[in-house]
ModelCIF file with pLDDT and N, C-alpha, C, O atoms, coordinates in Angstrom:
data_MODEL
#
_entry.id   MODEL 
#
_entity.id                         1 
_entity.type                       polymer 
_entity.pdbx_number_of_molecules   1 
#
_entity_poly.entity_id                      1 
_entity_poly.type                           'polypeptide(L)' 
_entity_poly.nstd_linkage                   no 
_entity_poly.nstd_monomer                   no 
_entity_poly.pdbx_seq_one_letter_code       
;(UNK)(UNK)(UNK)(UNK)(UNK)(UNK)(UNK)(UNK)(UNK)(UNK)(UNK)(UNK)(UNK)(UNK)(UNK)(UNK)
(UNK)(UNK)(UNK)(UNK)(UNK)(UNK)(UNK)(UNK)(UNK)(UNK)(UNK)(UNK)(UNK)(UNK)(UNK)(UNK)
(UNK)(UNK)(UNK)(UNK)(UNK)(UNK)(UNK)(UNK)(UNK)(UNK)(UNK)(UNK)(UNK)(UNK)(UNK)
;
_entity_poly.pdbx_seq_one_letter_code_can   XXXXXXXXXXXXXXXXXXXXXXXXXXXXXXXXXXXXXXXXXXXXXXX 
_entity_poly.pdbx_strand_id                 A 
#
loop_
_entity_poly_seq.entity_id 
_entity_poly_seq.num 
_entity_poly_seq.mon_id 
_entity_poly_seq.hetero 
1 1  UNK n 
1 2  UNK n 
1 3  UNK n 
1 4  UNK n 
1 5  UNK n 
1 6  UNK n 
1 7  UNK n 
1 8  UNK n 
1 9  UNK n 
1 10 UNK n 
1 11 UNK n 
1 12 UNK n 
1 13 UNK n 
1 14 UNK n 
1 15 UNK n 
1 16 UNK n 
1 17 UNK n 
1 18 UNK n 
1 19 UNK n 
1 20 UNK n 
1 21 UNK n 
1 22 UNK n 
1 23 UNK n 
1 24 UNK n 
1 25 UNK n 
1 26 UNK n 
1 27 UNK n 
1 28 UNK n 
1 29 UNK n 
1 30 UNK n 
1 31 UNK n 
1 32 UNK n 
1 33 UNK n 
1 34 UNK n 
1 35 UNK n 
1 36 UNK n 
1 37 UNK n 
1 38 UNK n 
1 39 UNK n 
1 40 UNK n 
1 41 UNK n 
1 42 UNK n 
1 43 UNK n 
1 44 UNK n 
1 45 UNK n 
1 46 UNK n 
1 47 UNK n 
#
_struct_asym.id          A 
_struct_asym.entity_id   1 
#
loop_
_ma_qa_metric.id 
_ma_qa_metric.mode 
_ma_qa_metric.name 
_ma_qa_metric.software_group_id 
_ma_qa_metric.type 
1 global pLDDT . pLDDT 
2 local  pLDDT . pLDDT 
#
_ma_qa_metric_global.metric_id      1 
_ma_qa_metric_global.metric_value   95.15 
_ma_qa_metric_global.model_id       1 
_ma_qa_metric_global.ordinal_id     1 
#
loop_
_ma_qa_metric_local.label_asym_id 
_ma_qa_metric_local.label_comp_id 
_ma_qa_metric_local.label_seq_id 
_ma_qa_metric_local.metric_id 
_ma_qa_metric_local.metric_value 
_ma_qa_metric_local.model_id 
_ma_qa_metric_local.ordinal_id 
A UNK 1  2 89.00 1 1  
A UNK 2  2 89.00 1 2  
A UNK 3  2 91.00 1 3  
A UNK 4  2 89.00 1 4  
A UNK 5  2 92.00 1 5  
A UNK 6  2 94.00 1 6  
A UNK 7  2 93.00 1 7  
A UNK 8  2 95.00 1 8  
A UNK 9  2 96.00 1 9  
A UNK 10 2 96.00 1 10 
A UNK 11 2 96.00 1 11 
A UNK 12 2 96.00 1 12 
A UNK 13 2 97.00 1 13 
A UNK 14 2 96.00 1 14 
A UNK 15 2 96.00 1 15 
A UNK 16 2 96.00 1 16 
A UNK 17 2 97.00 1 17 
A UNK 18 2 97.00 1 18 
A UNK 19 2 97.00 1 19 
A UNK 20 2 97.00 1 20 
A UNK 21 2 97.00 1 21 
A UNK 22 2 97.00 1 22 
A UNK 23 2 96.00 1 23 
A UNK 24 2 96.00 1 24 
A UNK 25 2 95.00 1 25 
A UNK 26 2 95.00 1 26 
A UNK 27 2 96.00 1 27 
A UNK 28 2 96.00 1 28 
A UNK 29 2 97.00 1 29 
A UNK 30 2 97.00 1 30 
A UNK 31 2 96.00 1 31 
A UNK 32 2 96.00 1 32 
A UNK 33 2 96.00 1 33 
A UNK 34 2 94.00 1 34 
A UNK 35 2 93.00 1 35 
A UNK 36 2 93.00 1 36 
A UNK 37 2 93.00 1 37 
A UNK 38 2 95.00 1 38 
A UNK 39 2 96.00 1 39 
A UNK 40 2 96.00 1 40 
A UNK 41 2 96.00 1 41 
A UNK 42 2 97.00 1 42 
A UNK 43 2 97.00 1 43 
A UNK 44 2 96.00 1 44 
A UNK 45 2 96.00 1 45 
A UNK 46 2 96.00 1 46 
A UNK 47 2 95.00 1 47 
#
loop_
_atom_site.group_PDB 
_atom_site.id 
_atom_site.type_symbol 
_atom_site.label_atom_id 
_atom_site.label_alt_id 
_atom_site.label_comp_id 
_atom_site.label_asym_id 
_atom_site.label_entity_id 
_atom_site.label_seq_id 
_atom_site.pdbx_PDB_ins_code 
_atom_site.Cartn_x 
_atom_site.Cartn_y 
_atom_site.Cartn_z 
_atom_site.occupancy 
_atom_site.B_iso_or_equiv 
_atom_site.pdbx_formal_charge 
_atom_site.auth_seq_id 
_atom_site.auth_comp_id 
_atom_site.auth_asym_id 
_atom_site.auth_atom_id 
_atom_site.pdbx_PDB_model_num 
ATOM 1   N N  . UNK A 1 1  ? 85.315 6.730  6.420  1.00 89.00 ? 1  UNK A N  1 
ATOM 2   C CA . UNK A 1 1  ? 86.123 7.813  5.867  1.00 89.00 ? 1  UNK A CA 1 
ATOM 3   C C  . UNK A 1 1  ? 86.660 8.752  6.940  1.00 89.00 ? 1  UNK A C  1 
ATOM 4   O O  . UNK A 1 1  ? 86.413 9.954  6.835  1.00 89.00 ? 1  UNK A O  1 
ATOM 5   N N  . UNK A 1 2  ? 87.357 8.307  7.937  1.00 89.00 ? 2  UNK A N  1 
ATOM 6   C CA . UNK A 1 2  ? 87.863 8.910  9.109  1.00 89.00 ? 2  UNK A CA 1 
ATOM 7   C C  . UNK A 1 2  ? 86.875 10.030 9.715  1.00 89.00 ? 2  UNK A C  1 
ATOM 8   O O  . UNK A 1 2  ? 87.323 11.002 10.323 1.00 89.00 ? 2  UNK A O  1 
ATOM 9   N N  . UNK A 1 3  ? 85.633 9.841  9.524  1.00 91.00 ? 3  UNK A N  1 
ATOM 10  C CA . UNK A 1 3  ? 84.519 10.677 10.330 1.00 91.00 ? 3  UNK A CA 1 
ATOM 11  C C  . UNK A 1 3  ? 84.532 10.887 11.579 1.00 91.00 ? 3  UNK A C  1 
ATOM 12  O O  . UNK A 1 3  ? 84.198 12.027 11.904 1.00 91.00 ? 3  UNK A O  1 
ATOM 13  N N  . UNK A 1 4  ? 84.897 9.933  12.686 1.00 89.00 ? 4  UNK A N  1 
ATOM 14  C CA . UNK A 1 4  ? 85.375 10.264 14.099 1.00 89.00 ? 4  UNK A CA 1 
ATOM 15  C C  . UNK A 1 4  ? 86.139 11.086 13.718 1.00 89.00 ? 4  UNK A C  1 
ATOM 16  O O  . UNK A 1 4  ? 85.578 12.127 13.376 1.00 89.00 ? 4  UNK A O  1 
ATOM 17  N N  . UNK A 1 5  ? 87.931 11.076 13.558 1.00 92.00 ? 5  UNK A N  1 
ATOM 18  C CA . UNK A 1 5  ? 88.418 11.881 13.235 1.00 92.00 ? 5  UNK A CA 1 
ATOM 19  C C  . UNK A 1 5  ? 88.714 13.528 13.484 1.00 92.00 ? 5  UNK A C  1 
ATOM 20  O O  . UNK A 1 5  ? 89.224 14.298 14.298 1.00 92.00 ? 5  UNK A O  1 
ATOM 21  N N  . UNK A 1 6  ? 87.937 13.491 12.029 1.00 94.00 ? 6  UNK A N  1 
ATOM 22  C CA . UNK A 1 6  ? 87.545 14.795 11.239 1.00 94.00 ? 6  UNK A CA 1 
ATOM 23  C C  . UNK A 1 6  ? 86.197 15.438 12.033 1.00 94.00 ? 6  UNK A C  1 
ATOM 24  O O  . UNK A 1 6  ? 86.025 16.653 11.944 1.00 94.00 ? 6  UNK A O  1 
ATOM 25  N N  . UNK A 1 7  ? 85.468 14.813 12.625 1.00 93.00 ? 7  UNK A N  1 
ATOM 26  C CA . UNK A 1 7  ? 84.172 15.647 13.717 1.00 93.00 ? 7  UNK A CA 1 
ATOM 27  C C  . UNK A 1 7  ? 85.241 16.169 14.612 1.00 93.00 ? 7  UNK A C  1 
ATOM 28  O O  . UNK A 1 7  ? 85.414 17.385 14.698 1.00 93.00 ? 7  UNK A O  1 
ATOM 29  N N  . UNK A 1 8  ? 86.131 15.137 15.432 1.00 95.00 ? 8  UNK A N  1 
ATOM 30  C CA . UNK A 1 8  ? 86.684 15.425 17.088 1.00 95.00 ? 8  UNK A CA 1 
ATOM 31  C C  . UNK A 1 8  ? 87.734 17.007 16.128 1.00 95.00 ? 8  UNK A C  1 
ATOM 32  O O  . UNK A 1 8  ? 87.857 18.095 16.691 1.00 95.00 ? 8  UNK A O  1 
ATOM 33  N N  . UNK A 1 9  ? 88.120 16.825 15.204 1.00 96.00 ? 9  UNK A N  1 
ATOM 34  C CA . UNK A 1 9  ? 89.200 18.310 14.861 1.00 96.00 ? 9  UNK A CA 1 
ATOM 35  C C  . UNK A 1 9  ? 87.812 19.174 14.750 1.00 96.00 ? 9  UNK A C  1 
ATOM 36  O O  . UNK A 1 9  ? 87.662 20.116 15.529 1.00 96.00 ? 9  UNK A O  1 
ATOM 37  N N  . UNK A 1 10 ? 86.886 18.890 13.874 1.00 96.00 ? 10 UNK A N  1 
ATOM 38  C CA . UNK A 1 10 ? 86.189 20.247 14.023 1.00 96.00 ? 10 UNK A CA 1 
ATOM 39  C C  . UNK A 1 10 ? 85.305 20.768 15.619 1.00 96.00 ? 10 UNK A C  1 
ATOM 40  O O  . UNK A 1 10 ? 84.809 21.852 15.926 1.00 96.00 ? 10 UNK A O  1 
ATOM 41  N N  . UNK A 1 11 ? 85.373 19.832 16.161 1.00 96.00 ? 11 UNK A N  1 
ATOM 42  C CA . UNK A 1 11 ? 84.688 20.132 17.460 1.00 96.00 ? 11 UNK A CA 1 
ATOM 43  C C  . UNK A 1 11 ? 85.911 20.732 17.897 1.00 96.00 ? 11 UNK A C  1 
ATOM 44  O O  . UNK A 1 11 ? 85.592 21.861 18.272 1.00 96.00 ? 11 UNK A O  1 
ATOM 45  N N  . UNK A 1 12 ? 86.879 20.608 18.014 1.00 96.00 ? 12 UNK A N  1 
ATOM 46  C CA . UNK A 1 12 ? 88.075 21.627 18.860 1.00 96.00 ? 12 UNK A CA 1 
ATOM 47  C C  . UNK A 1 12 ? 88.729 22.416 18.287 1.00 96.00 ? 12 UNK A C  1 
ATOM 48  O O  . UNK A 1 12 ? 89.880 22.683 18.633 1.00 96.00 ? 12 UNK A O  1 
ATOM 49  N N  . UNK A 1 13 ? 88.017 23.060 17.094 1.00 97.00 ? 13 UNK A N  1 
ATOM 50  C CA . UNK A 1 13 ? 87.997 24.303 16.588 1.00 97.00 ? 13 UNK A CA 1 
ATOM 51  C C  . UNK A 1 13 ? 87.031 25.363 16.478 1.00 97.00 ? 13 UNK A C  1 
ATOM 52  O O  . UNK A 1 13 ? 87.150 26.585 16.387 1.00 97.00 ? 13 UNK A O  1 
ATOM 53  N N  . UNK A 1 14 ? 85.988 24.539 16.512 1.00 96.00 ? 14 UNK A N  1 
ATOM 54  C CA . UNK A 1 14 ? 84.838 25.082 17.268 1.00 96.00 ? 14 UNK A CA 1 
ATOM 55  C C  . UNK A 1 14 ? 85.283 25.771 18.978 1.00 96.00 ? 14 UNK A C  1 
ATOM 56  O O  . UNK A 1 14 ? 85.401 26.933 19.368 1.00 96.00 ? 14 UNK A O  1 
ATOM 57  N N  . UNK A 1 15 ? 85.447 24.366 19.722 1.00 96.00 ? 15 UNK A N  1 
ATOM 58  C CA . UNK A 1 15 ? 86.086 24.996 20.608 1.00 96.00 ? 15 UNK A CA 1 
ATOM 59  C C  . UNK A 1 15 ? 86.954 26.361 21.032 1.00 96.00 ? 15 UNK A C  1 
ATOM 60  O O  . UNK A 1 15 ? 86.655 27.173 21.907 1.00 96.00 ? 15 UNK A O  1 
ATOM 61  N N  . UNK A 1 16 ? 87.863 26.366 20.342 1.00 96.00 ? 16 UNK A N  1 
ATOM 62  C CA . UNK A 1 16 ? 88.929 27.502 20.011 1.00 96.00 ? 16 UNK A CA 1 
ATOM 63  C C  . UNK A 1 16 ? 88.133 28.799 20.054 1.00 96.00 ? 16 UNK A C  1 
ATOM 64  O O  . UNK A 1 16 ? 88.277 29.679 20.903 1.00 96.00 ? 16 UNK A O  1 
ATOM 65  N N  . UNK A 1 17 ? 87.296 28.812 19.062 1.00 97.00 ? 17 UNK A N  1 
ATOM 66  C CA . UNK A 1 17 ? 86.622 29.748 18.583 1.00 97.00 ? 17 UNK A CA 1 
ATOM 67  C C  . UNK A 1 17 ? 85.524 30.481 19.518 1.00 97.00 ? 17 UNK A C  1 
ATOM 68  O O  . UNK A 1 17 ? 85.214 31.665 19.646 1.00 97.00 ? 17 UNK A O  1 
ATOM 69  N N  . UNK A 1 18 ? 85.018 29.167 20.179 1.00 97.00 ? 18 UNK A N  1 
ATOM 70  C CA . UNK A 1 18 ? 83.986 30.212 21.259 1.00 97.00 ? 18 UNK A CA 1 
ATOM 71  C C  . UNK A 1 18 ? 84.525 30.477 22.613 1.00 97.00 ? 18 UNK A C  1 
ATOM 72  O O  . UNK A 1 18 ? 83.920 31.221 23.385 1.00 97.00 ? 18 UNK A O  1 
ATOM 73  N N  . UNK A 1 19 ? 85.402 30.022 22.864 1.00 97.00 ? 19 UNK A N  1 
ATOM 74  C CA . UNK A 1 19 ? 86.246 30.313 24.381 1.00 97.00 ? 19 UNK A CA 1 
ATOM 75  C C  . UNK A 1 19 ? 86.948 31.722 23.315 1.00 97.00 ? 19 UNK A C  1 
ATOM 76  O O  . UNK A 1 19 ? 87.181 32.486 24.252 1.00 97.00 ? 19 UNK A O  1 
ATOM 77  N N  . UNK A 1 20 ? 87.238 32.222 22.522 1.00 97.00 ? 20 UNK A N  1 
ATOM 78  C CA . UNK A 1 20 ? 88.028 33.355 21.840 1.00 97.00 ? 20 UNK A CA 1 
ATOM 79  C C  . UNK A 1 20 ? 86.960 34.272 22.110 1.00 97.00 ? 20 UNK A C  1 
ATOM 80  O O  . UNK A 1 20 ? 87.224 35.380 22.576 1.00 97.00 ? 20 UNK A O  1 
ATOM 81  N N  . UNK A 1 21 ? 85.587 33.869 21.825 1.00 97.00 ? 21 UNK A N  1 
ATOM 82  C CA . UNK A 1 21 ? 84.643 34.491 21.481 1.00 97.00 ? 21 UNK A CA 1 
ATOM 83  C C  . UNK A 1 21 ? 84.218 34.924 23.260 1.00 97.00 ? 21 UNK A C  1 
ATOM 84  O O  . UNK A 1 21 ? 84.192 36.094 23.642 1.00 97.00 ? 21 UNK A O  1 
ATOM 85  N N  . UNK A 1 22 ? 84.062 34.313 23.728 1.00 97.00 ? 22 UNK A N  1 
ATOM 86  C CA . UNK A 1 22 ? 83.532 34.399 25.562 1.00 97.00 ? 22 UNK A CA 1 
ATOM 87  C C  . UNK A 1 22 ? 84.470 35.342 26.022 1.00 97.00 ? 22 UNK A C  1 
ATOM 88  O O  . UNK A 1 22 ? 84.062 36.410 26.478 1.00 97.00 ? 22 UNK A O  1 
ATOM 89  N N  . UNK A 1 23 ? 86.244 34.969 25.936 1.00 96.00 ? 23 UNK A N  1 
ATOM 90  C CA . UNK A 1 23 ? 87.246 35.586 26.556 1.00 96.00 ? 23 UNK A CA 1 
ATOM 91  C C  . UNK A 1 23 ? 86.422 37.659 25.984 1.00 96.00 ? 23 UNK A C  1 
ATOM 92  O O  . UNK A 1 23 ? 86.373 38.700 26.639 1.00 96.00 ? 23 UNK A O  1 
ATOM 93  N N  . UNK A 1 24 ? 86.090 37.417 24.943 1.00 96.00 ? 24 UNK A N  1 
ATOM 94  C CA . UNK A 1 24 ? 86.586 38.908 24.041 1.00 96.00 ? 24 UNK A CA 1 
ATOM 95  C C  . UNK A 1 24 ? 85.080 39.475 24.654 1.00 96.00 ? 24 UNK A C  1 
ATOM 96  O O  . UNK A 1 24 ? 84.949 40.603 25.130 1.00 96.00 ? 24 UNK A O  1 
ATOM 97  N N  . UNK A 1 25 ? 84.259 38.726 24.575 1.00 95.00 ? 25 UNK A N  1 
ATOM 98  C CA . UNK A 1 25 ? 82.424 39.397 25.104 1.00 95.00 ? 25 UNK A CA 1 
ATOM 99  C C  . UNK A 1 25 ? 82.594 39.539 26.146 1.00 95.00 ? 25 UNK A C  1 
ATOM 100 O O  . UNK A 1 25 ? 82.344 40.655 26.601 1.00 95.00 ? 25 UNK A O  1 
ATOM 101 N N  . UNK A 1 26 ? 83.207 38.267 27.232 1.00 95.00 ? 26 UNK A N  1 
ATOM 102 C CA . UNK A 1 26 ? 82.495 38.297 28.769 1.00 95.00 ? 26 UNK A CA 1 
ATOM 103 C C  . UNK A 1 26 ? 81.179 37.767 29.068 1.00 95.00 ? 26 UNK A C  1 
ATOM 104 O O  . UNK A 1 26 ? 80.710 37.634 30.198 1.00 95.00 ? 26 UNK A O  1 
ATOM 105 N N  . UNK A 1 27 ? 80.456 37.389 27.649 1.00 96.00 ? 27 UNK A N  1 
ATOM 106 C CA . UNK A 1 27 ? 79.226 36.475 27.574 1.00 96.00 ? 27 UNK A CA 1 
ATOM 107 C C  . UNK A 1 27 ? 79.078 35.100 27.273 1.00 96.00 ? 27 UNK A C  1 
ATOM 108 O O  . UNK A 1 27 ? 79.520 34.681 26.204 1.00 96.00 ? 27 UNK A O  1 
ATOM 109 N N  . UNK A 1 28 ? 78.512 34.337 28.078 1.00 96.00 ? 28 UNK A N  1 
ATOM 110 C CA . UNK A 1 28 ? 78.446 33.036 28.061 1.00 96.00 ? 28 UNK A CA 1 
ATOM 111 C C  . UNK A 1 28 ? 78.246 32.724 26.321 1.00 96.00 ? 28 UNK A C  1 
ATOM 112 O O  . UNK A 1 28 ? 78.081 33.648 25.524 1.00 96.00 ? 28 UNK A O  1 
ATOM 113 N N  . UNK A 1 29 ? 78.301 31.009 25.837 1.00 97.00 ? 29 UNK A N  1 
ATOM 114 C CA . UNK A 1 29 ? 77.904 30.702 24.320 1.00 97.00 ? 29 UNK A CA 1 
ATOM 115 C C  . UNK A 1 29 ? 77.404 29.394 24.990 1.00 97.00 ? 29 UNK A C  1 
ATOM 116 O O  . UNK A 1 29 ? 77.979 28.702 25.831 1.00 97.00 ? 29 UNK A O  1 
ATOM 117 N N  . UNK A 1 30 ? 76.141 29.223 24.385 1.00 97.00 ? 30 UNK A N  1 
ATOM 118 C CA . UNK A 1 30 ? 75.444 28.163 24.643 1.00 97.00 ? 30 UNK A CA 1 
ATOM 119 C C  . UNK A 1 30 ? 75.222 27.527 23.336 1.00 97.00 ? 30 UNK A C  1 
ATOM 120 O O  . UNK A 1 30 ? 74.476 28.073 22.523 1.00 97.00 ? 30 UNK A O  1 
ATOM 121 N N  . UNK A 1 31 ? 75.944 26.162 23.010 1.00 96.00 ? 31 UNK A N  1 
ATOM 122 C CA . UNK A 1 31 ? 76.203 25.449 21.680 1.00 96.00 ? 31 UNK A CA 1 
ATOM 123 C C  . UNK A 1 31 ? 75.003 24.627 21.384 1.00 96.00 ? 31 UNK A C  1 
ATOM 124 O O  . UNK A 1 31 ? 74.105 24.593 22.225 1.00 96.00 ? 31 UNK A O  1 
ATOM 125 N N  . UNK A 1 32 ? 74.903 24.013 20.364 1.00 96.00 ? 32 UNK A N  1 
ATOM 126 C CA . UNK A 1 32 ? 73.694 23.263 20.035 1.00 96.00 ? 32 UNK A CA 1 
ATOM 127 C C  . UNK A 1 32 ? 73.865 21.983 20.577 1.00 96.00 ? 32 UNK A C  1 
ATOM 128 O O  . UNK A 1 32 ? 74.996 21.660 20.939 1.00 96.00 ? 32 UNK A O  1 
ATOM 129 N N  . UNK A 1 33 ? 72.936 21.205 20.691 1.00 96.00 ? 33 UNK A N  1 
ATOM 130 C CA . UNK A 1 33 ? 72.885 19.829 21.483 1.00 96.00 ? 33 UNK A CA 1 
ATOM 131 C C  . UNK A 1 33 ? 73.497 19.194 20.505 1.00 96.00 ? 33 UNK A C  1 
ATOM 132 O O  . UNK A 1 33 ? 73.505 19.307 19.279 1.00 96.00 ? 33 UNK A O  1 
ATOM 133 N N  . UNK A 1 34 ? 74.404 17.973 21.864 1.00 94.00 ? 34 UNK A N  1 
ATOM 134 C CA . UNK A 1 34 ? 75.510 17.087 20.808 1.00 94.00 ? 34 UNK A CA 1 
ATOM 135 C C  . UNK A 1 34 ? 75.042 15.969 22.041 1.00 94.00 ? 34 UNK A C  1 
ATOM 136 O O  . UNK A 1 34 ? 74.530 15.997 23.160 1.00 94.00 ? 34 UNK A O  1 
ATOM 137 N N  . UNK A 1 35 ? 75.575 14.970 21.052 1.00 93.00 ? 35 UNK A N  1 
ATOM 138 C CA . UNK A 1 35 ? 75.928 13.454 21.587 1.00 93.00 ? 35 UNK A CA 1 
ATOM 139 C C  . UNK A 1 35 ? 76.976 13.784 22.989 1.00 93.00 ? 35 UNK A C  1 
ATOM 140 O O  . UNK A 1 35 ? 77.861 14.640 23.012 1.00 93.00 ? 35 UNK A O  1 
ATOM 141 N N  . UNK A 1 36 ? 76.646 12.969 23.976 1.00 93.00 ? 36 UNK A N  1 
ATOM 142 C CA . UNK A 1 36 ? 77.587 12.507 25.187 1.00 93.00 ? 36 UNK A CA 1 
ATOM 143 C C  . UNK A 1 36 ? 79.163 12.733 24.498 1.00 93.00 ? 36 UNK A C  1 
ATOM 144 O O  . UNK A 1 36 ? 79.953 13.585 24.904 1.00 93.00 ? 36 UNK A O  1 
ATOM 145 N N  . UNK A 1 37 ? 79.388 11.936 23.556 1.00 93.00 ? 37 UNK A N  1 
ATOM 146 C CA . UNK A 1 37 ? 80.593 11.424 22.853 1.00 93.00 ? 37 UNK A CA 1 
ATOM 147 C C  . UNK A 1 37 ? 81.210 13.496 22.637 1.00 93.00 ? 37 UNK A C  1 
ATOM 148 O O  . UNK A 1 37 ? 82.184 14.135 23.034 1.00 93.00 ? 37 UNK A O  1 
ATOM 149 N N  . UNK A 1 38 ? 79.975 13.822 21.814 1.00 95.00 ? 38 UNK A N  1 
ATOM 150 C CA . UNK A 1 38 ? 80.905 14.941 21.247 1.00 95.00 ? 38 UNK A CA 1 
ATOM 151 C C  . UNK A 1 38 ? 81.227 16.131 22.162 1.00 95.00 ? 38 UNK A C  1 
ATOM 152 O O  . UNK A 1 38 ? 82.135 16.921 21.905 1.00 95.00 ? 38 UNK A O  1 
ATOM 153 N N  . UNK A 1 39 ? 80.299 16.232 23.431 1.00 96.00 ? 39 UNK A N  1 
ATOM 154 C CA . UNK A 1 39 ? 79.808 16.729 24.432 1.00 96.00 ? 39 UNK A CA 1 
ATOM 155 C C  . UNK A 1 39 ? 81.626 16.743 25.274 1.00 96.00 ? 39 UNK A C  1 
ATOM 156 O O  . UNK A 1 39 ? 82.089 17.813 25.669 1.00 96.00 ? 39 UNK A O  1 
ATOM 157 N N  . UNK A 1 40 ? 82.499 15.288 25.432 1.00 96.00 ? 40 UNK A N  1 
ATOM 158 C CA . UNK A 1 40 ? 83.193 15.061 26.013 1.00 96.00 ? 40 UNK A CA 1 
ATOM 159 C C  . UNK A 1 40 ? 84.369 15.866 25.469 1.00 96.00 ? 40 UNK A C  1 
ATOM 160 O O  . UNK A 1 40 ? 84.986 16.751 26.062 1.00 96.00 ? 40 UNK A O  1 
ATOM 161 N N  . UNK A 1 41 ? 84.579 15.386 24.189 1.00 96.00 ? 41 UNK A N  1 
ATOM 162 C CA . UNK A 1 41 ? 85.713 16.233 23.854 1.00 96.00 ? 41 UNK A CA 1 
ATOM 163 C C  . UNK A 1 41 ? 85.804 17.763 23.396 1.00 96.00 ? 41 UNK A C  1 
ATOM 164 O O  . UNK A 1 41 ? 86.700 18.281 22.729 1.00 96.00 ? 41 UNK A O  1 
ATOM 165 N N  . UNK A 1 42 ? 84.420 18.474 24.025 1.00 97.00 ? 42 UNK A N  1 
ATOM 166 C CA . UNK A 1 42 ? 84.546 19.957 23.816 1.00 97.00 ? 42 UNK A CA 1 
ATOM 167 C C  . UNK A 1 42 ? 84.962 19.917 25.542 1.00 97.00 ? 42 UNK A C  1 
ATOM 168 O O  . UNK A 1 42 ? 85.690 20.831 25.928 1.00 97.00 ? 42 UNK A O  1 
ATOM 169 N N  . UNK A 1 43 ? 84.522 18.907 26.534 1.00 97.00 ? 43 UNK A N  1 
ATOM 170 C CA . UNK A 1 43 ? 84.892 19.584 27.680 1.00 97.00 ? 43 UNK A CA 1 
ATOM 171 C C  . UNK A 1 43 ? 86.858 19.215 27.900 1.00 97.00 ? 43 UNK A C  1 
ATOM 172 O O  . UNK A 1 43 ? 87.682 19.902 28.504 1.00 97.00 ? 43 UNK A O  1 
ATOM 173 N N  . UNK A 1 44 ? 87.027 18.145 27.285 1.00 96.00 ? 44 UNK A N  1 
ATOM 174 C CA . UNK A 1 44 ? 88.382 17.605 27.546 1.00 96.00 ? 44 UNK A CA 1 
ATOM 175 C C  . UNK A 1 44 ? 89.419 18.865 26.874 1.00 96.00 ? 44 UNK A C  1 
ATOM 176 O O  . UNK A 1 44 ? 90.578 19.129 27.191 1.00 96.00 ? 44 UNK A O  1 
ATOM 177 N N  . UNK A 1 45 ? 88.668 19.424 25.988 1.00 96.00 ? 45 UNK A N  1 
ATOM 178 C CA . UNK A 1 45 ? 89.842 20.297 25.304 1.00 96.00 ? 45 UNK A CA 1 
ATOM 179 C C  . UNK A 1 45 ? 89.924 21.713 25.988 1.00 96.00 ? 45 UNK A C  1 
ATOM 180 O O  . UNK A 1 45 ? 90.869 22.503 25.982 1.00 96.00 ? 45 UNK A O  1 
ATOM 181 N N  . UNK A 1 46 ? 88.810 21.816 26.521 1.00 96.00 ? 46 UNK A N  1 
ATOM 182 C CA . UNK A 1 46 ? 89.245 23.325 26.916 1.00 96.00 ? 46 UNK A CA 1 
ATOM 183 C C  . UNK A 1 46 ? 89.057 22.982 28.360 1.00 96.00 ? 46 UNK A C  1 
ATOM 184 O O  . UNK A 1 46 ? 88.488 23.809 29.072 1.00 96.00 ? 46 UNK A O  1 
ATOM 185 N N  . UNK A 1 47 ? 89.488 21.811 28.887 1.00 95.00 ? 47 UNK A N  1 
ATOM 186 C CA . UNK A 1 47 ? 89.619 21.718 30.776 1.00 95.00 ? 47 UNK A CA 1 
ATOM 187 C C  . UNK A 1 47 ? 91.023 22.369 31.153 1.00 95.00 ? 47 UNK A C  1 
ATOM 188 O O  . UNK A 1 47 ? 91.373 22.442 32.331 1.00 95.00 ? 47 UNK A O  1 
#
């Protein structure tokens, strides 16, 4: 049911959200443990 997908959009809205969140604090966000896989496309999106 397009589950790759629909994880990789919510992981890079997630994304969005805590680089918004870091820019506005100045404090690091340390996310919950993910798979290699999901790990990659939080770094690919906000490189």
């Amino acid at each position: 049911e397009q589950f790759r997908e629909r994880r990789r959009q919510t992981l890079e809205a997630l994304s969005e959200r805590m680089a918004s969140r870091v820019v506005k604090t100045g404090k690091e966000i340390v996310l919950e443990p993910m798979t290699s896989q999901e790990r990659k496309i939080i770094h690919a999106w906000l490189q």
